[in-house]
Structure formats: C-alpha cells, structure tokens
C-alpha atoms as a PDB file:
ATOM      1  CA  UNK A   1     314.592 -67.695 128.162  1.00  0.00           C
ATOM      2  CA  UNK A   2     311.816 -70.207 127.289  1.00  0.00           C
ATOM      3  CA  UNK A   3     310.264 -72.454 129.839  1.00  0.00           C
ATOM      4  CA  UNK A   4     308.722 -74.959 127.880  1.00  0.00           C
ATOM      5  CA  UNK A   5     309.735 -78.878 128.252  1.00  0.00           C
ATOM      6  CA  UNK A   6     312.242 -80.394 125.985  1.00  0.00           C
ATOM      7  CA  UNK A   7     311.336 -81.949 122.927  1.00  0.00           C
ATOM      8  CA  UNK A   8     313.308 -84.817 120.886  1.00  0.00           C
ATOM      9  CA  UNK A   9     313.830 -84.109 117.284  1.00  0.00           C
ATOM     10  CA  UNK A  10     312.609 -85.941 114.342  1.00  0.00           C
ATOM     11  CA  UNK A  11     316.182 -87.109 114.148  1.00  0.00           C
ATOM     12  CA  UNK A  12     316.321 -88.720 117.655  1.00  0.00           C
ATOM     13  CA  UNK A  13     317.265 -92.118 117.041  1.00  0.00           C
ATOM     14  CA  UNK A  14     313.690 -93.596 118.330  1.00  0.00           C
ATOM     15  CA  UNK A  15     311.017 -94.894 116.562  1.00  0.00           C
ATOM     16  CA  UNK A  16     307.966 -92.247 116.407  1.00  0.00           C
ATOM     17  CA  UNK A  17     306.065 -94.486 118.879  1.00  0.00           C
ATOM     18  CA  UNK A  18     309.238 -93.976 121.137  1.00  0.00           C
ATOM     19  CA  UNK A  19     309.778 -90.393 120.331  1.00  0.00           C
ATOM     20  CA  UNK A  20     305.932 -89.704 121.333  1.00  0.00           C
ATOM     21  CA  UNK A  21     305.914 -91.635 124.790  1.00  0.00           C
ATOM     22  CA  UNK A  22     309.295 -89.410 125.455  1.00  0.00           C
ATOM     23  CA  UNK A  23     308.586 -86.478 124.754  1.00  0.00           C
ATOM     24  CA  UNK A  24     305.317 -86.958 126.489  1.00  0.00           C
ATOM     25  CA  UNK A  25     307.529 -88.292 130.045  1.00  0.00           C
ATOM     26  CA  UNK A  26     309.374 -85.139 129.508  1.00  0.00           C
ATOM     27  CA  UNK A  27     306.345 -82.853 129.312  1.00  0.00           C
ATOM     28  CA  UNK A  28     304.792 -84.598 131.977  1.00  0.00           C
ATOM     29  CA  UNK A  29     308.414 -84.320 134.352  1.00  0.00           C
ATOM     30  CA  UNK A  30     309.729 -81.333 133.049  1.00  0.00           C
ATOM     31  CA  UNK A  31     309.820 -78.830 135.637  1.00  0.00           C
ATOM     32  CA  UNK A  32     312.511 -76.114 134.193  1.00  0.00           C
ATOM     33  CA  UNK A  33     313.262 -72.854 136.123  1.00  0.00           C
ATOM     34  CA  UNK A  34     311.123 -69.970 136.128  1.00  0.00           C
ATOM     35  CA  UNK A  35     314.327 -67.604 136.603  1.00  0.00           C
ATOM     36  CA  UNK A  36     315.361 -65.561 139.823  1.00  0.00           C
ATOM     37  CA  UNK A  37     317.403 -67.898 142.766  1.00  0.00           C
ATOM     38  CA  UNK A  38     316.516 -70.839 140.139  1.00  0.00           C
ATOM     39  CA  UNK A  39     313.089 -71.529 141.713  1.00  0.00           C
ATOM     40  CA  UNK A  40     311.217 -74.338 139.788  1.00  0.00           C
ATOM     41  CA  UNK A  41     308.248 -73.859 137.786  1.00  0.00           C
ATOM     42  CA  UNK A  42     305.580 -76.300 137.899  1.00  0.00           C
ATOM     43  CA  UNK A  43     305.286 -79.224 135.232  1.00  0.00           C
ATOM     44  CA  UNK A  44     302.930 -78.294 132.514  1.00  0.00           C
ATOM     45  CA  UNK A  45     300.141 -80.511 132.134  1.00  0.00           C
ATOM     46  CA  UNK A  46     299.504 -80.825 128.456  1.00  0.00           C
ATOM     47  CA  UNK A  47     299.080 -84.435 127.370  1.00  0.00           C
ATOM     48  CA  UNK A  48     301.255 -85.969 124.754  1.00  0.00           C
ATOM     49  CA  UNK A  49     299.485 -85.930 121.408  1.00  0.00           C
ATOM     50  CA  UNK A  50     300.705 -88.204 118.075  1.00  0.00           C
ATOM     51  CA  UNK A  51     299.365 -86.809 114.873  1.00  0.00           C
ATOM     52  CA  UNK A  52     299.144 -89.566 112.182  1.00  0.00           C
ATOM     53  CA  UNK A  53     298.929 -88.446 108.589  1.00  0.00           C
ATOM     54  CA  UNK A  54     298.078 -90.485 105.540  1.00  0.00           C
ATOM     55  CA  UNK A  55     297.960 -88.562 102.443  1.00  0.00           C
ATOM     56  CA  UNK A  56     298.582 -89.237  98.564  1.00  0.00           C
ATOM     57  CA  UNK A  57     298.996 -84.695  97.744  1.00  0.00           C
ATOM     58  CA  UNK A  58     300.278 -83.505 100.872  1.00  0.00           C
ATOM     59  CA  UNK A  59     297.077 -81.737 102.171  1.00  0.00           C
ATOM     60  CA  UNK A  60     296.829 -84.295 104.904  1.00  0.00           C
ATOM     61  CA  UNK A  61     300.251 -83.544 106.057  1.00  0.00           C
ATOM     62  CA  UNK A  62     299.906 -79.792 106.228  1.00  0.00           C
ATOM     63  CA  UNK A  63     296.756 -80.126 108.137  1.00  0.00           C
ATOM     64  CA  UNK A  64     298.819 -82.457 110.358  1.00  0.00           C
ATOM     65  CA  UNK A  65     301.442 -79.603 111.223  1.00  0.00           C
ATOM     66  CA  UNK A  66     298.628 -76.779 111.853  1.00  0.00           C
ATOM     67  CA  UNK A  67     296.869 -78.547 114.632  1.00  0.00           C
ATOM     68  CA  UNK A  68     300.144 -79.560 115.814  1.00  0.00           C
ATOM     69  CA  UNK A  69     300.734 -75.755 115.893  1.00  0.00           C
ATOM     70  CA  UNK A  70     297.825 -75.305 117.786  1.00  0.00           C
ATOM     71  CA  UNK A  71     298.515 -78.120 120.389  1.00  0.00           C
ATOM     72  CA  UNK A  72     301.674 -76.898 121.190  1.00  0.00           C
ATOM     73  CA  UNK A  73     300.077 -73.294 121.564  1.00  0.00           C
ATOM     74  CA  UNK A  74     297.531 -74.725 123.933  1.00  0.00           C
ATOM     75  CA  UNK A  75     300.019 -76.834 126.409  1.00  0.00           C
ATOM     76  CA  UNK A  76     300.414 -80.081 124.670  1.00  0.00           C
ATOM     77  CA  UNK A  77     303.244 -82.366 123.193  1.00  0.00           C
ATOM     78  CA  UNK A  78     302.566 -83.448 119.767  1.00  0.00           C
ATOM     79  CA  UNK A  79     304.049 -85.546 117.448  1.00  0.00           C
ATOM     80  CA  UNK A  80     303.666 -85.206 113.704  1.00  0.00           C
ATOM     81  CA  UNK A  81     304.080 -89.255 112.081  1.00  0.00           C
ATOM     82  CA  UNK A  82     303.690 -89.928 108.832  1.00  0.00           C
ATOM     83  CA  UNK A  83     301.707 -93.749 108.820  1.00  0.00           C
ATOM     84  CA  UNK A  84     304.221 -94.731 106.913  1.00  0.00           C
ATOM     85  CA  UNK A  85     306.645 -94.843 109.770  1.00  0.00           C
ATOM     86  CA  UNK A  86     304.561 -96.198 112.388  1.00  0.00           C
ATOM     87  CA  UNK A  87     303.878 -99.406 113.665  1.00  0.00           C
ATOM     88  CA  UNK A  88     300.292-100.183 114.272  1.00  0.00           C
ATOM     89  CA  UNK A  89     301.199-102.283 117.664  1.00  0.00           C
ATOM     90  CA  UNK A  90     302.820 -98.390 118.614  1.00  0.00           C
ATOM     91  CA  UNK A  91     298.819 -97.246 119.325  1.00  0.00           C
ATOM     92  CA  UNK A  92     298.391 -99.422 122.671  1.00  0.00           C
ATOM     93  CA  UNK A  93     301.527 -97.673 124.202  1.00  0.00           C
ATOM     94  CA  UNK A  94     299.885 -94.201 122.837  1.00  0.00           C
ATOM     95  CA  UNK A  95     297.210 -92.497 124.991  1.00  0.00           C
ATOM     96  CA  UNK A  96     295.895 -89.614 122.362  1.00  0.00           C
ATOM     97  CA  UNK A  97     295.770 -89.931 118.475  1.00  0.00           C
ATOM     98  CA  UNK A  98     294.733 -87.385 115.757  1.00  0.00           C
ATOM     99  CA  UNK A  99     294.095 -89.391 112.253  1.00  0.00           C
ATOM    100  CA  UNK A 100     294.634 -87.172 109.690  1.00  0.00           C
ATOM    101  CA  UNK A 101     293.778 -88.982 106.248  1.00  0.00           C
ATOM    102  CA  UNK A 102     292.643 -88.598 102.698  1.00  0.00           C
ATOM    103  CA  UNK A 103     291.029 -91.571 101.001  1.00  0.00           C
ATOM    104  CA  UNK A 104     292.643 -92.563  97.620  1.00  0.00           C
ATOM    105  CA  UNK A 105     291.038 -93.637  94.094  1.00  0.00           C
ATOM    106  CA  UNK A 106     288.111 -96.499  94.694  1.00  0.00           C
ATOM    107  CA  UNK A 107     287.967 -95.834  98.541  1.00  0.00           C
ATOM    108  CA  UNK A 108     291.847 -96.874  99.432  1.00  0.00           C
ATOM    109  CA  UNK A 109     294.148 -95.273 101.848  1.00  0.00           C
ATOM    110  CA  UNK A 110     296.944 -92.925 100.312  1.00  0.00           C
ATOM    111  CA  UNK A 111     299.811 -94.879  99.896  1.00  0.00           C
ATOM    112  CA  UNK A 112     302.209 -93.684 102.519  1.00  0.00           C
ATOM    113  CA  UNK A 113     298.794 -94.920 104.943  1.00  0.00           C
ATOM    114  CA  UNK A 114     298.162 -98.621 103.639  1.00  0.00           C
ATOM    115  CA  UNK A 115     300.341-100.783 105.948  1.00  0.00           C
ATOM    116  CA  UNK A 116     298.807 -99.332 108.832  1.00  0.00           C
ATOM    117  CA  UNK A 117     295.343 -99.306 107.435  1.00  0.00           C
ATOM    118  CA  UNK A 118     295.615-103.204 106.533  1.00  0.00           C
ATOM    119  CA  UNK A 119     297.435-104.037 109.813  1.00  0.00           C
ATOM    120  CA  UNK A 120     294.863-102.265 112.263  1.00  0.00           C
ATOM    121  CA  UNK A 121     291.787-103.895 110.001  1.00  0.00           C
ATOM    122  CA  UNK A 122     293.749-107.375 110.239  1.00  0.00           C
ATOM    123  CA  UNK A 123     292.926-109.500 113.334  1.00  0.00           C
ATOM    124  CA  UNK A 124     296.174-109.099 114.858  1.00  0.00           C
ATOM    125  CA  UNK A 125     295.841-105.523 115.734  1.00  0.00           C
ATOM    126  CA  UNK A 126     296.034-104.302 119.552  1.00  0.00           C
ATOM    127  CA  UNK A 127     293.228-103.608 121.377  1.00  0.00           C
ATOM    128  CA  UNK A 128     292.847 -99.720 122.183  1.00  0.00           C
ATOM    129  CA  UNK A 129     290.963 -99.047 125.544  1.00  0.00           C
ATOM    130  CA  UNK A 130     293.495 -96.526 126.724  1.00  0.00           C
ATOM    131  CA  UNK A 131     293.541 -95.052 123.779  1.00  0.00           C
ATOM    132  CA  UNK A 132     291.606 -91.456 123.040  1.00  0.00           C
ATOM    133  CA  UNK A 133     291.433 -90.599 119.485  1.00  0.00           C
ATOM    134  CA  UNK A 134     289.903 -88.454 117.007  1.00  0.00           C
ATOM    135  CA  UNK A 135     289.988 -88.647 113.177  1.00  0.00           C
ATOM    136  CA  UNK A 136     289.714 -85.662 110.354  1.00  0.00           C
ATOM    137  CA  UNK A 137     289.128 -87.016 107.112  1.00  0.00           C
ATOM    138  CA  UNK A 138     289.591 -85.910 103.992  1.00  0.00           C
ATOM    139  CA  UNK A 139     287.675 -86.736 100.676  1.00  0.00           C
ATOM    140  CA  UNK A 140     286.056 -85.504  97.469  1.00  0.00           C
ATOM    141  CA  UNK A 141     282.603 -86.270  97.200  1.00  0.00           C
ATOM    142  CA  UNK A 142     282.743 -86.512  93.619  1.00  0.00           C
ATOM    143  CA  UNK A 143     283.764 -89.982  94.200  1.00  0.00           C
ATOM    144  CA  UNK A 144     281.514 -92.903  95.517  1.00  0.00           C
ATOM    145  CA  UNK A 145     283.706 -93.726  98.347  1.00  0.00           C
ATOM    146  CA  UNK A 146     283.588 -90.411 100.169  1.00  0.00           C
ATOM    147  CA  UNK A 147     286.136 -90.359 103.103  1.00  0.00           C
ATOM    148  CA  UNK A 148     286.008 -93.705 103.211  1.00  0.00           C
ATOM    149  CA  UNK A 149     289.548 -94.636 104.701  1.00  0.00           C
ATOM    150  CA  UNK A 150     288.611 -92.051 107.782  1.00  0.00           C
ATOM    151  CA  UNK A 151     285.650 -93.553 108.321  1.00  0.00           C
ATOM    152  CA  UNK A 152     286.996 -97.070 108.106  1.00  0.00           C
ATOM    153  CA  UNK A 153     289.957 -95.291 110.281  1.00  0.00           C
ATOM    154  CA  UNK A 154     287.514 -94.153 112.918  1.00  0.00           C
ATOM    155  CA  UNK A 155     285.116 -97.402 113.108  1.00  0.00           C
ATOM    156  CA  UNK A 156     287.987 -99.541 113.429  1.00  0.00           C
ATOM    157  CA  UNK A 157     289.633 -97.847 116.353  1.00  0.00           C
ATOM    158  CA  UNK A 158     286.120 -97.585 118.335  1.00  0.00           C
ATOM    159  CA  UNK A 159     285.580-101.453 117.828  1.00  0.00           C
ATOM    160  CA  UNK A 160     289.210-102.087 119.228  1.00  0.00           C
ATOM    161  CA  UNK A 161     288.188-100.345 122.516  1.00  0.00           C
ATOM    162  CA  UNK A 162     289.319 -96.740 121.746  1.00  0.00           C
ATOM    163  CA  UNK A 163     287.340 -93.755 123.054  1.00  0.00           C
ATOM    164  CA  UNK A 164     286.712 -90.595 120.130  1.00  0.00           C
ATOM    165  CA  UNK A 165     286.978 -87.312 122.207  1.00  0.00           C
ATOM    166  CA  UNK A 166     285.654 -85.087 119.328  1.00  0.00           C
ATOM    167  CA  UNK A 167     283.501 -86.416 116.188  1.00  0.00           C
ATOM    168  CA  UNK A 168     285.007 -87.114 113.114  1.00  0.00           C
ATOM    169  CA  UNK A 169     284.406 -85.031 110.129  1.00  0.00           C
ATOM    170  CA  UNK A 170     284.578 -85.382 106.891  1.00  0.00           C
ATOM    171  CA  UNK A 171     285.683 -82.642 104.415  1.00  0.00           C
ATOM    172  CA  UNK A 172     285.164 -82.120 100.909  1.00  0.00           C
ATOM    173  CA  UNK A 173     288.093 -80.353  99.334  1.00  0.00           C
ATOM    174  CA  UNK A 174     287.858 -77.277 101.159  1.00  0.00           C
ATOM    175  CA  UNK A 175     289.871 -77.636 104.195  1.00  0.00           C
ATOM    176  CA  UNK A 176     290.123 -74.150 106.151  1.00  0.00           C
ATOM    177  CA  UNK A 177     286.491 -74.308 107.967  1.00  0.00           C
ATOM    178  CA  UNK A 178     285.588 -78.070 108.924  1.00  0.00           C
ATOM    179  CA  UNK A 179     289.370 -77.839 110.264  1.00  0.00           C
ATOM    180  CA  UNK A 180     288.278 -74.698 112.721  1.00  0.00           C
ATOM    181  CA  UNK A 181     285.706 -76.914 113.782  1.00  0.00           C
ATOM    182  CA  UNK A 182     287.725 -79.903 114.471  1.00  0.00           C
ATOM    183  CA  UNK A 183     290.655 -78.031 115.904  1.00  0.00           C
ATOM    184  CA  UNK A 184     287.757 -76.483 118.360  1.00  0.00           C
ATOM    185  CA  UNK A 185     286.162 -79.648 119.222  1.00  0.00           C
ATOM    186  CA  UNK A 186     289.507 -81.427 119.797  1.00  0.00           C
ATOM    187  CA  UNK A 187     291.352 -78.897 121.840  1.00  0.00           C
ATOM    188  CA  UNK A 188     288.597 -78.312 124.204  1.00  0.00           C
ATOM    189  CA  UNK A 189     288.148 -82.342 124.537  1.00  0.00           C
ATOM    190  CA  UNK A 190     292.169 -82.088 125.666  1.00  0.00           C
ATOM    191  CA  UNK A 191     291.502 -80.877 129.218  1.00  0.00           C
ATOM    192  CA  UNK A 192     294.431 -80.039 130.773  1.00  0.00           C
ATOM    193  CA  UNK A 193     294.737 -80.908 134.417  1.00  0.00           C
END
C-alpha cells in the first residue's frame, strides 16, 4: 500500500494552473495512513512544482518529464504543462516554476511556447514576487540567437519580481550532463521543511 498524496490526472477537468495549486493543497494536507490501528502519517512536505515546456522537437518535453521524475522521487508535486495550455496570469497563483524551453529559428519561442512568451513580455503580465523559478534552456549554438527564448524567459520573470533558486543554463544539443547539473542545483534549492 502506497502512502503518497493523491494526485489529479491530466484529465481532471481543471485548468493546469488549477490542477497545480490542487494537487499542491493535497500534498500539503494529505496525511494518509501509515497502516496498523489506521494511525496517520504525517503530511509530506514537498512543495508543489509546475514544469512548463516549450519545445518545437520534443526534447524540451522529455526533459520536462525526467525532472518531474526526479521531483516526485525527492518529495515534491509536479506538474508537467505544456505553454501551450497555460495562461500566463496562472504564474501569480503558482509558487515554484521550472521553464523548460528550446529557442526556435531567428531567436523565437517553439511554437506550442509563443502565447505565453508574448503575453509575459507584454505589459499586462502579473507581477511574480511569490514566485520561485528556475529556467533550463535549450539551444544550438550554431545559430546567432543562442538560447535566446530562455534567456528572454529567465530575464523577464526576474524583472516581474520572481526569485531564480538555481541558475539558468543553457545547453547546446547535448542534453544528458548540463541537465545533471540543473536537476542538482534545483532539487537541493527545493528544501523541504
């Protein structure tokens, strides 16, 4: 018998932003039985993580899904979104974010990340101070625009109030051993209480 908190499926009918804060009250409530005369186990104290991916070939989103491996193995709630289904006005009811993004032809967000990219760089967008945030980007530096959306992801968030827990970093291509150092620097930035 498991004891770990409940989690909503992709398929709950919530918004991500809604699924996130939920299943982030449930880890934070959840207090499940440790067996035996039904004697409660304490609530665990991961935090509730949202993982946004924007990617144009899928490595984003497969990066995405690793550290949410790894998040879950450690304690914490995460949430895998993919920036096209999420609302940029969803970050100031968010209190950790992972940006996970490639940067696309001349410098441009993938696709499936360029409504949120324009709305959070548009005057409109929230201000962050609650939020803690850190962003993995993903480039070729072939191109004159290196990582340029993550960087552009990252400044933006820091001049809306937000706080990065772990440095960004910027990858060329090869994934496998800037993400080690990431998924280090951002799990031990997640203390649990």
């Amino acid at each position: 018998m498991t004891n770990a908190p409940p989690v909503l499926p992709d398929s709950a009918p919530f918004t991500p932003e809604q699924r996130g804060w939920l299943n982030g009250y449930l880890a934070a409530t959840w207090t499940g039985f440790a067996g035996g005369g039904g004697a409660v186990a304490e609530a665990p104290a991961g935090h509730a993580v949202t993982i946004l991916w924007g990617s144009q070939t899928g490595t984003a989103e497969g990066v995405a899904k690793k550290m949410a491996k790894k998040l879950s193995a450690e304690g914490h709630v995460p949430t895998v979104v993919d920036m096209a289904e999420f609302e940029c006005e969803g970050l100031s009811a968010l209190t950790h974010v992972l940006i996970i993004t490639s940067t696309y032809g001349e410098g441009e967000p993938p696709d499936n990340a360029a409504d949120l990219y324009e709305a959070l760089m548009g005057d409109a967008a929230p201000e962050l101070k609650g939020l803690e945030y850190s962003v993995f980007a993903l480039g070729d530096n072939e191109y004159p625009d290196f990582c340029k959306c993550g960087i552009e992801f990252d400044e933006r968030l820091a001049d809306l109030g937000a706080k990065a827990i772990a440095p960004r970093i910027d990858v060329d291509v090869d994934v496998d051993e800037p993400f080690a150092v990431w998924e280090t620097a951002v799990v031990s930035s997640l203390v649990i209480c």
